[in-house]
Structures are given as structure tokens and as C-alpha cells.
C-alpha atoms as a PDB file:
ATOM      1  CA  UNK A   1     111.544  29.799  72.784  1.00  0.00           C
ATOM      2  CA  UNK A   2     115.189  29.272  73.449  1.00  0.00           C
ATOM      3  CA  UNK A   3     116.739  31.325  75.877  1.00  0.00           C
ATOM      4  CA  UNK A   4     118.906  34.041  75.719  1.00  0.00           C
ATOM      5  CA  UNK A   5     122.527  32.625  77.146  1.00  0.00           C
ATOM      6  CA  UNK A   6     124.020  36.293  77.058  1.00  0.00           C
ATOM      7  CA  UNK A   7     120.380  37.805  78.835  1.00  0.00           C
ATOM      8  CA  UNK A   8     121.972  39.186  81.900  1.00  0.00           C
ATOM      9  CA  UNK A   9     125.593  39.269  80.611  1.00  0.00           C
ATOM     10  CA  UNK A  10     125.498  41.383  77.640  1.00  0.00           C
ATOM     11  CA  UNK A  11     125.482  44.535  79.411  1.00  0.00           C
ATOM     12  CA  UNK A  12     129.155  43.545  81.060  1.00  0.00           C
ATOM     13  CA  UNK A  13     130.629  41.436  78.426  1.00  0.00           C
ATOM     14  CA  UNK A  14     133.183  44.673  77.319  1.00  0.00           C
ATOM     15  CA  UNK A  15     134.245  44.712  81.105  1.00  0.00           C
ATOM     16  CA  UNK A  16     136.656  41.894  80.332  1.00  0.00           C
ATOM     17  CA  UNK A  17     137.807  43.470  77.017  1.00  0.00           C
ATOM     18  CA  UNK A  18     141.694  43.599  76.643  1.00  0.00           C
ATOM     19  CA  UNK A  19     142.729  43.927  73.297  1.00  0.00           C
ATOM     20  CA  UNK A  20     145.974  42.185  72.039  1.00  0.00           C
ATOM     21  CA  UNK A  21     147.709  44.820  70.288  1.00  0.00           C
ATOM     22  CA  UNK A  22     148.755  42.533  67.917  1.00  0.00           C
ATOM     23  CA  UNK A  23     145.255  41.487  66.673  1.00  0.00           C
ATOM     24  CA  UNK A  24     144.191  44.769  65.053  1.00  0.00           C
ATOM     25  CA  UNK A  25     147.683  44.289  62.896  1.00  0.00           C
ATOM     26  CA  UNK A  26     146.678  40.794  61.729  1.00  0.00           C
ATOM     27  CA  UNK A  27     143.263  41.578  60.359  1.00  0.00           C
ATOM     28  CA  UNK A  28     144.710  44.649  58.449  1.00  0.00           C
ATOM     29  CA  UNK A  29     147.952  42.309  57.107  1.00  0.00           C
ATOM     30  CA  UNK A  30     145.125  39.650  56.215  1.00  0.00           C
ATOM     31  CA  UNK A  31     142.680  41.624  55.039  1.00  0.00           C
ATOM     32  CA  UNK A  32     145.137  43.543  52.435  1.00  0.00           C
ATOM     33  CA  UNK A  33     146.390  40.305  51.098  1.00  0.00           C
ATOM     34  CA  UNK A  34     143.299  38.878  50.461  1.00  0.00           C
ATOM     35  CA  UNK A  35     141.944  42.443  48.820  1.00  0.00           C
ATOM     36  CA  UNK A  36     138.984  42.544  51.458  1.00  0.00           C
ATOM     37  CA  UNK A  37     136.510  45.545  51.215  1.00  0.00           C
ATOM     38  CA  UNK A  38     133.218  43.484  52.735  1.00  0.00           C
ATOM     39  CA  UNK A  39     132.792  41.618  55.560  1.00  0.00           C
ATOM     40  CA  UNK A  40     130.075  40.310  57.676  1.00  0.00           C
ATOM     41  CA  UNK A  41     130.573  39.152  61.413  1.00  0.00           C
ATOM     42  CA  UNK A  42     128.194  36.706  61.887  1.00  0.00           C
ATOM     43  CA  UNK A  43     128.661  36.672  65.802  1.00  0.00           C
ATOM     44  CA  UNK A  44     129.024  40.468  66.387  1.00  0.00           C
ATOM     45  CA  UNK A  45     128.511  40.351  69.971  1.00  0.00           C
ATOM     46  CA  UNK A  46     128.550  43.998  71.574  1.00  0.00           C
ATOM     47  CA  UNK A  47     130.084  45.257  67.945  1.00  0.00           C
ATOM     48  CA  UNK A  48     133.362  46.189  69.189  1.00  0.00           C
ATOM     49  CA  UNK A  49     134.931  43.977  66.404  1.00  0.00           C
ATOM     50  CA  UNK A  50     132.603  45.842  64.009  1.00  0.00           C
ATOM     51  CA  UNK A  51     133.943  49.373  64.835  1.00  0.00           C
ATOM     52  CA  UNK A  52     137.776  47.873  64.764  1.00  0.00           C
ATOM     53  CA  UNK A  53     137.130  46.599  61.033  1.00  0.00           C
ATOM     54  CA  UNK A  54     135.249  49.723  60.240  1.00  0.00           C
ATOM     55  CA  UNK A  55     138.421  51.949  60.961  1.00  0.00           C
ATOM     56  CA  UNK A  56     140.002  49.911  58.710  1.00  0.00           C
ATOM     57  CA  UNK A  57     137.662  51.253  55.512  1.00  0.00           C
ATOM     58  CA  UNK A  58     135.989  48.521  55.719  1.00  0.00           C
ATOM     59  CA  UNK A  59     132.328  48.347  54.735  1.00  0.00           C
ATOM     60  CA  UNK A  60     131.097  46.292  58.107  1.00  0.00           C
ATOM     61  CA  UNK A  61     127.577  44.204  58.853  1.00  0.00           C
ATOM     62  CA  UNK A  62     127.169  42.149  61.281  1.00  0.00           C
ATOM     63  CA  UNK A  63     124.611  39.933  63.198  1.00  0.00           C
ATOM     64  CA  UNK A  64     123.810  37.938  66.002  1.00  0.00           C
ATOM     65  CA  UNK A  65     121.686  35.464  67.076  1.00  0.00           C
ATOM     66  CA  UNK A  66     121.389  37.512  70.665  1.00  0.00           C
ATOM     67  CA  UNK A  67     118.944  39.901  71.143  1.00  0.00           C
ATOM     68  CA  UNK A  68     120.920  41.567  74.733  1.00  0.00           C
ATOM     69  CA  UNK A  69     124.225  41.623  72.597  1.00  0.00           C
ATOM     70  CA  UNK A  70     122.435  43.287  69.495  1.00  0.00           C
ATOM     71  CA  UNK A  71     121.321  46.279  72.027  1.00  0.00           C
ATOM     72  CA  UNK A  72     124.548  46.484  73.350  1.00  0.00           C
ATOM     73  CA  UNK A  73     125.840  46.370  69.541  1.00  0.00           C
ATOM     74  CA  UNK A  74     123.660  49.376  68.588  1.00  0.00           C
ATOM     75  CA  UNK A  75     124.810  51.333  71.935  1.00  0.00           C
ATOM     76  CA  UNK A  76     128.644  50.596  70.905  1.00  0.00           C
ATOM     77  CA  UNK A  77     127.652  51.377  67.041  1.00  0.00           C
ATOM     78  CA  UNK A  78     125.856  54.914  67.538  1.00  0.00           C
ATOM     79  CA  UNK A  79     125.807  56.976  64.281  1.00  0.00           C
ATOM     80  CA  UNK A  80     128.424  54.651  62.597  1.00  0.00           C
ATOM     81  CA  UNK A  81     126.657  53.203  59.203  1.00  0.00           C
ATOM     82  CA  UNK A  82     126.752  50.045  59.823  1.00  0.00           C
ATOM     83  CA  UNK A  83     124.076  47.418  59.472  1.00  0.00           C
ATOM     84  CA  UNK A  84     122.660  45.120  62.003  1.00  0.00           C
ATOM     85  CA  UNK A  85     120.211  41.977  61.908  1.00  0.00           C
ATOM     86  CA  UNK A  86     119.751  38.927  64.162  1.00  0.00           C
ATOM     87  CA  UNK A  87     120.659  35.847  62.053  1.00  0.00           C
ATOM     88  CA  UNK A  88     121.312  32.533  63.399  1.00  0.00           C
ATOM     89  CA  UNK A  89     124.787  31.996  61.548  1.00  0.00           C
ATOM     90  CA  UNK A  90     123.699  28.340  60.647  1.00  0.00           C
ATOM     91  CA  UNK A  91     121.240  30.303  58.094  1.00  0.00           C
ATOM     92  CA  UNK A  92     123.261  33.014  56.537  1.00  0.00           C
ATOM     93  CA  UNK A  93     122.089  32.546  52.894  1.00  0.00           C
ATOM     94  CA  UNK A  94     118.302  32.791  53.778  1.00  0.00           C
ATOM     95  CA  UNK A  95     119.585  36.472  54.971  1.00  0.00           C
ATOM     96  CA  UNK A  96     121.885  37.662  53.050  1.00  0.00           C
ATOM     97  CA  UNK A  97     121.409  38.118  49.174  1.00  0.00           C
ATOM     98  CA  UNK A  98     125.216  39.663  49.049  1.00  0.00           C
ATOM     99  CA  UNK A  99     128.476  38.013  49.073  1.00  0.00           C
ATOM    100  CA  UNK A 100     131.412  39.552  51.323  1.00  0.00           C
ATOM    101  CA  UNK A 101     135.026  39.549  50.727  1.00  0.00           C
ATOM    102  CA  UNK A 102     135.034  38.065  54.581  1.00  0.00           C
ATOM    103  CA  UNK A 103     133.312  36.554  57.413  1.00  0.00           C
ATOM    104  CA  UNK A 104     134.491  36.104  60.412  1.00  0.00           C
ATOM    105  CA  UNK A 105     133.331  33.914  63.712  1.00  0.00           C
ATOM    106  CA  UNK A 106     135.449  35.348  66.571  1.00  0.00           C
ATOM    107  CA  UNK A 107     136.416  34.543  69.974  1.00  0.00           C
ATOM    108  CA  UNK A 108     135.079  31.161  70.112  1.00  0.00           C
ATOM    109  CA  UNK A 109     131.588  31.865  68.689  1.00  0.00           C
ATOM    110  CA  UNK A 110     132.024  29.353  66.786  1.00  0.00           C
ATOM    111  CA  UNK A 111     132.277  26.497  69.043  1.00  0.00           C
ATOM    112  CA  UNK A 112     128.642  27.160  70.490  1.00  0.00           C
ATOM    113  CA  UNK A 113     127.063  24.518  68.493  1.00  0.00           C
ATOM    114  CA  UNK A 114     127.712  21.418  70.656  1.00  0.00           C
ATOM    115  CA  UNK A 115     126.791  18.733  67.531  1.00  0.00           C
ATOM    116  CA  UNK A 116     129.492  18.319  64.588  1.00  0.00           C
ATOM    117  CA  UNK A 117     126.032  18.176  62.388  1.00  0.00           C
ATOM    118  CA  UNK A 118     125.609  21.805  63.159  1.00  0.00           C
ATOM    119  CA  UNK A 119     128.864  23.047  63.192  1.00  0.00           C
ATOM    120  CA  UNK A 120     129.217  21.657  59.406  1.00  0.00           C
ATOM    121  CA  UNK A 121     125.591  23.356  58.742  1.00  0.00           C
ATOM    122  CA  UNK A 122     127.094  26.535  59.895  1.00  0.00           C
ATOM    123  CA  UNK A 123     130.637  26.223  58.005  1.00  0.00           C
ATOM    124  CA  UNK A 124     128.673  26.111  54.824  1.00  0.00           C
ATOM    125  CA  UNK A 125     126.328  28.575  55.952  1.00  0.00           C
ATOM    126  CA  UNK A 126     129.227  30.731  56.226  1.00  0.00           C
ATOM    127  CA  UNK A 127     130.841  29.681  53.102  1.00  0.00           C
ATOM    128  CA  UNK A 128     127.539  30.507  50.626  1.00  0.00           C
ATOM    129  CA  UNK A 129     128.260  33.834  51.596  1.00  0.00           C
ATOM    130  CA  UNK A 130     131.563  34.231  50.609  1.00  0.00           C
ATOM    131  CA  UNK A 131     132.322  35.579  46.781  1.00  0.00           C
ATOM    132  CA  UNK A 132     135.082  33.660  45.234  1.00  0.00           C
ATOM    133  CA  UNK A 133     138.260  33.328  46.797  1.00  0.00           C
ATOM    134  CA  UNK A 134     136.918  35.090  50.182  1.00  0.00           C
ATOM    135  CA  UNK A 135     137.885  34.049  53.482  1.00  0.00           C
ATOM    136  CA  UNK A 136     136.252  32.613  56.619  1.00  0.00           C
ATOM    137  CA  UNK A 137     138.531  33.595  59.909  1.00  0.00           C
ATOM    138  CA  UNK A 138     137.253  32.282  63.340  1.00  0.00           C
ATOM    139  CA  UNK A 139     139.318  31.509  66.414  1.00  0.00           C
ATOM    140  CA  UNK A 140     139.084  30.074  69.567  1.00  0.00           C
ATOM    141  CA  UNK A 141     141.216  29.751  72.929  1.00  0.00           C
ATOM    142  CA  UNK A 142     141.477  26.064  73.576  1.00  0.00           C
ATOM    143  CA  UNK A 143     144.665  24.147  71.630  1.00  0.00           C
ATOM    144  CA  UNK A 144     145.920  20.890  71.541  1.00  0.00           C
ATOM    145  CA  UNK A 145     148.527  22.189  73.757  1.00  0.00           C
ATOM    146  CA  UNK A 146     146.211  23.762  76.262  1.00  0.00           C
ATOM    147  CA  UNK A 147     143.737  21.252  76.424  1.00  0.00           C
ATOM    148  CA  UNK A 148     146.412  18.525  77.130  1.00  0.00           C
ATOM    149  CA  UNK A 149     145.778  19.717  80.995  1.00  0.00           C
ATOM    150  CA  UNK A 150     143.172  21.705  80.243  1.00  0.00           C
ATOM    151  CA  UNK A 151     142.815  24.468  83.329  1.00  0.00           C
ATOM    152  CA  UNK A 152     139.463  24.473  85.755  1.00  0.00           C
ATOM    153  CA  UNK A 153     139.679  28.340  86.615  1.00  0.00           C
ATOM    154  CA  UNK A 154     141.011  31.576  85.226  1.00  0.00           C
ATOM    155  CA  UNK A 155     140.973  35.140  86.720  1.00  0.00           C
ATOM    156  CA  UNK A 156     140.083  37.263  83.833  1.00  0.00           C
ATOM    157  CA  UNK A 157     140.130  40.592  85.445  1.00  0.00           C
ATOM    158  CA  UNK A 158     140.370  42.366  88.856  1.00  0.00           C
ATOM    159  CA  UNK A 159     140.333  45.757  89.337  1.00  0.00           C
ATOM    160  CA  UNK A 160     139.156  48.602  91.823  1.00  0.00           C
ATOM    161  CA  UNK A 161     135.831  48.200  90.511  1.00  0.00           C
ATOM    162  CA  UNK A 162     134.970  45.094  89.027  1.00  0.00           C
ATOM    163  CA  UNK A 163     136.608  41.198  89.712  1.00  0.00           C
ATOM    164  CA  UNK A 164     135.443  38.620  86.674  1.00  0.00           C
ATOM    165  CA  UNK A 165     136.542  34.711  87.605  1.00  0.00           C
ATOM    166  CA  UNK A 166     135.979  31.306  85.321  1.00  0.00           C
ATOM    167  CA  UNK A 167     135.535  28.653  86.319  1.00  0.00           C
ATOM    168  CA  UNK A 168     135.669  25.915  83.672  1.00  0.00           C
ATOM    169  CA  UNK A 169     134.090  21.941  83.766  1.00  0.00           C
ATOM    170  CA  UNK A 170     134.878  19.834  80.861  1.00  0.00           C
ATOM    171  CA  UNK A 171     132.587  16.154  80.264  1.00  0.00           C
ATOM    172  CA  UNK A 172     133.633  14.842  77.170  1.00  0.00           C
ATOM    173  CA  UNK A 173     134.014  17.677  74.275  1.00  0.00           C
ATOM    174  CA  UNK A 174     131.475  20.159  76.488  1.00  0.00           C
ATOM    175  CA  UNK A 175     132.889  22.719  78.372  1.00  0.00           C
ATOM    176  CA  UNK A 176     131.206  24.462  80.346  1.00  0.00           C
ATOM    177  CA  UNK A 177     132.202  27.961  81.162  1.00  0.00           C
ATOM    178  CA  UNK A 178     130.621  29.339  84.576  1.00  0.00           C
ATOM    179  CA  UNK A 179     131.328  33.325  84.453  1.00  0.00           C
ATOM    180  CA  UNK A 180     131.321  34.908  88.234  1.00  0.00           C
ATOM    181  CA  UNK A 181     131.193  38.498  88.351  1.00  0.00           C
ATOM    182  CA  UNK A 182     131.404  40.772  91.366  1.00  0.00           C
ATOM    183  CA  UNK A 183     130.851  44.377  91.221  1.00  0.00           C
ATOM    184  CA  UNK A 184     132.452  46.442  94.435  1.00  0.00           C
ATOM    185  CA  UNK A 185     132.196  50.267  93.656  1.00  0.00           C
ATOM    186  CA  UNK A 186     131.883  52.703  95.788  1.00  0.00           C
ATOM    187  CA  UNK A 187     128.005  53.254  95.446  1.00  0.00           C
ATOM    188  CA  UNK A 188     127.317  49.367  94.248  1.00  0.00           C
ATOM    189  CA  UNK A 189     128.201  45.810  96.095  1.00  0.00           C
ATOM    190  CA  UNK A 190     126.834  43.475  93.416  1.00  0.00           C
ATOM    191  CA  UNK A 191     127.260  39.519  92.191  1.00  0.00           C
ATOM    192  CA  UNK A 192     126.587  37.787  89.173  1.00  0.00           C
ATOM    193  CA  UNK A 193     126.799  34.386  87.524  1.00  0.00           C
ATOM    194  CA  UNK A 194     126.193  33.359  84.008  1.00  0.00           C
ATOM    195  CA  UNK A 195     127.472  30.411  82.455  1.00  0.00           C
ATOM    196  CA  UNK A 196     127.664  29.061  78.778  1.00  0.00           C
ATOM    197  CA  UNK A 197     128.728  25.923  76.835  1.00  0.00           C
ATOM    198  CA  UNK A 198     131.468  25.522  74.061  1.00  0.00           C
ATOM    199  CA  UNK A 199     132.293  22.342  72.115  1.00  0.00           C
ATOM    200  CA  UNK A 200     135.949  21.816  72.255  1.00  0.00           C
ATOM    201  CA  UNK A 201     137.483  20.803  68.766  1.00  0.00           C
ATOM    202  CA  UNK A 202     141.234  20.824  68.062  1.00  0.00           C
ATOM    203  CA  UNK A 203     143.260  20.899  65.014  1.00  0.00           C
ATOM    204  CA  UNK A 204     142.502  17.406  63.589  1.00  0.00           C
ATOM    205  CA  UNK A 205     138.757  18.258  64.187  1.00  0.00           C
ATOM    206  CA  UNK A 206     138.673  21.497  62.262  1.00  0.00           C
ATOM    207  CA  UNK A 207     141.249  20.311  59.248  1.00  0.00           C
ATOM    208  CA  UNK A 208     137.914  17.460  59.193  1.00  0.00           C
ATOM    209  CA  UNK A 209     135.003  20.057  59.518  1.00  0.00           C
ATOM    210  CA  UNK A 210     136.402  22.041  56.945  1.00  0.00           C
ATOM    211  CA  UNK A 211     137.360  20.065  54.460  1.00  0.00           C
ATOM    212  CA  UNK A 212     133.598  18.530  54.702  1.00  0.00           C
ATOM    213  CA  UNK A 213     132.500  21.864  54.076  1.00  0.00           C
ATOM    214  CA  UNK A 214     134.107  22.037  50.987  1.00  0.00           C
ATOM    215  CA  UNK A 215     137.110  24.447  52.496  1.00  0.00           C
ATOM    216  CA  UNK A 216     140.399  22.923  50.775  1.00  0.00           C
ATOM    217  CA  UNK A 217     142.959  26.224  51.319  1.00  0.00           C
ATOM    218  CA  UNK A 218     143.189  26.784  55.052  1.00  0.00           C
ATOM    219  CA  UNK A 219     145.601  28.143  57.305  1.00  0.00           C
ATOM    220  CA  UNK A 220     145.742  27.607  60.654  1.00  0.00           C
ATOM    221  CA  UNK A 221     148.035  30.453  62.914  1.00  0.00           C
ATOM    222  CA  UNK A 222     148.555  30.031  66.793  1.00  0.00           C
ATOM    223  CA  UNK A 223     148.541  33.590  67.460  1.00  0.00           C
ATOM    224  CA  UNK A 224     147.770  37.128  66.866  1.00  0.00           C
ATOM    225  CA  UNK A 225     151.779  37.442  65.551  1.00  0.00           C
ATOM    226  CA  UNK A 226     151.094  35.303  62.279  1.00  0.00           C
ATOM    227  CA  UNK A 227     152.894  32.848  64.053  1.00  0.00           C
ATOM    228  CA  UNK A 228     151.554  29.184  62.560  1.00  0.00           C
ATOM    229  CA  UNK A 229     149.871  27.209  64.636  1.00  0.00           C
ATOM    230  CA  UNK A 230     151.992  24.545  66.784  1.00  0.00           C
ATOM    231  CA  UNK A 231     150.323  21.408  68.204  1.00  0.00           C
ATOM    232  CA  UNK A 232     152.834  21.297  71.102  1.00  0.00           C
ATOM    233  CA  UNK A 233     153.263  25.007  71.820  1.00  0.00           C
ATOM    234  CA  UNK A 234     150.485  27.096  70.620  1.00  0.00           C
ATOM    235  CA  UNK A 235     147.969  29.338  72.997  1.00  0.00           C
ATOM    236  CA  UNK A 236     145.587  30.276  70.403  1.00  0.00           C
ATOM    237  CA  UNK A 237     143.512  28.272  66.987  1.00  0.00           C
ATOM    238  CA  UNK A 238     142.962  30.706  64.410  1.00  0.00           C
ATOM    239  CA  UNK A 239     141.697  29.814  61.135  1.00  0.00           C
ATOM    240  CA  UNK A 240     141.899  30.928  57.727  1.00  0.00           C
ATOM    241  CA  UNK A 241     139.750  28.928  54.884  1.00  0.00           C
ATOM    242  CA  UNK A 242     139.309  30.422  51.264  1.00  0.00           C
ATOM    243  CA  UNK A 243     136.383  29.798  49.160  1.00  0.00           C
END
């Protein structure tokens, strides 16, 4: 049995959470153009996502191929309706009878798959989902502009309570992301480390990936503004293919 990479880090991933008040704005601009009413998030994480797009009228479901992040999902969740189910995303269609309006694949979920052979498998797993003229949104942090000298640490957070640090090892198209957390309340002294591994793809990866999946109307925006996406300047890959 595989092991759970988030086993040990689910219970802190929200620690980090800052949301860009900008990204709330683009989903609800997005989602109104593109007359979205469904959506599944096939990489729900802890659900915070979930409860964002619910607020929105949206009716939500979303899965997870993490069993610590689906208990931390239901915690975040509570009474809201909203349906939950551990699905490896490479296999939505032998899941789901339903097609949604959208899926989405955020915060670099979908670079988890390491081989191009699975990341295609999972693009059209994502795809045979999708009703007619939905929409597949996923994003991701590295750019062509940030992974020109791509960085080997990050401070993510420090506070009073709680200090989260990257550290970050690329070989080849891996990265590996090694997650230190140390806990300094006044009752608790506490360290952790967890670590997980990303493929890195850039633009001219994706625009192939996609169009091998059988996506032909994609847009591609560099940040949470609508701004499009900018080989030379942009800090963020997010990407919008229509069935």
C-alpha cells in the first residue's frame, strides 16, 4: 500500500493558509462567464476551497486521494451538504456517473504525478467529467520566469506560535519540497518535517499536455488579477481548458 504523503501533515496544512483576496474574485468572474452551477475538486485537500465555492451557490463535491486530508475535509465541512469520496483523480469516470460544469486541480495538485504518461491519464480523467463546454482550472506556483533561478528556500510563515520553512531541491523536472515546521506555544515546543514531490512543467509543457488531451480552448492567466500569463514576468500558471 502506498503511503500517505500528507499522514502527519494534514492536521497543519491550513496553518500556512493566506488567502489572496483576489482569488475568491476570479473564480466568481470565471465561474459566471462560463454559467457554472457544478463543480467537483478533485484534490480537495482540507476542503477549504470547497466551502469558498459553496458560498458562491455553488453545488460543491470533492475528493481526494488522501485519507488524513479527507478527515481534515469533513472537520472543515461540518453540517455543510457537501459530498466527499476518495478518488484517485487519474480515475474520475469510474466514480463519477455525473458531469460538472467545473473541475478544478488547485495549488499544484496537479503536478504530483511525476510521469507525463500520468499526467495525460489524469487530464482526460478530468475532462470525461466535464459536460460540454465545462472547464478544467488548475494552477501551480512555478513559471517560466520563476524557475529561470528557481529559489532553494522560502519562509512561508512565522508567527508567535507557529514558524513553517521550505526548503526546495530540484534534479531534473522533480522537485522536491521538504516542509519544516516548528511549533513554540506557550504549553507546546514541537518539530516537524514532511516532504513531497512535484513535477515541474512550464507553459510549453502544459499548451502540449493539453492539447494531447484533447483540450483545444485554453487560457493561461499569471495571476489571481486575470492578468494573462507572461513568460518573462509572471509569478503564478493558471489554467483554463474548455471541453
Amino acid at each position: 500500500m502506498t503511503k500517505d504523503p500528507y499522514e502527519g501533515l494534514a492536521e497543519r496544512y491550513d496553518w500556512m493558509k493566506k488567502e489572496n483576496p483576489g482569488r475568491p474574485e476570479f473564480f466568481r468572474q470565471l465561474f459566471d462567464t462560463h454559467n457554472v452551477t457544478t463543480l467537483l475538486d478533485c484534490a480537495c485537500g482540507t476542503g477549504r476551497d470547497l466551502l469558498m465555492f459553496h458560498s458562491m451557490g455553488i453545488e460543491v463535491s470533492g475528493s481526494d486521494l488522501s485519507d488524513s486530508m479527507l478527515v481534515q475535509a469533513r472537520q472543515n465541512i461540518g453540517a455543510f451538504n457537501i459530498h466527499l469520496r476518495k478518488t484517485n483523480y487519474c480515475d474520475l469516470p469510474g466514480n463519477y456517473n455525473e458531469q460538472f460544469d467545473a473541475v478544478v486541480c488547485l495549488s499544484n495538485s496537479i503536478n504530483e504525478p511525476l510521469e507525463d504518461e500520468e499526467t495525460l491519464q489524469s487530464l482526460r480523467s478530468m475532462k470525461s467529467v466535464l459536460r460540454p463546454g465545462g472547464i478544467l482550472v488548475f494552477d501551480q506556483g512555478q513559471t517560466d520566469s520563476s524557475m529561470r533561478n528557481p529559489p532553494s528556500f522560502a519562509p512561508i510563515i512565522n508567527n508567535r506560535d507557529f514558524t513553517r520553512f521550505f526548503t526546495m531541491e530540484c534534479s531534473g523536472d522533480v522537485q522536491t519540497v521538504n516542509i519544516f515546521d516548528f511549533i513554540h506555544t506557550a504549553n507546546t515546543s514541537d518539530f516537524q518535517h514532511s516532504s513531497v514531490k512535484i513535477r515541474i512543467r512550464l507553459l510549453e509543457g502544459w499548451r502540449q499536455l493539453l492539447r494531447e488531451a484533447g483540450f483545444d480552448d485554453v487560457e493561461y492567466f499569471g495571476d489571481w488579477d486575470s492578468t494573462l500569463y507572461d513568460k518573462k514576468s509572471s509569478r503564478r500558471l493558471i489554467a483554463v481548458a474548455k471541453k
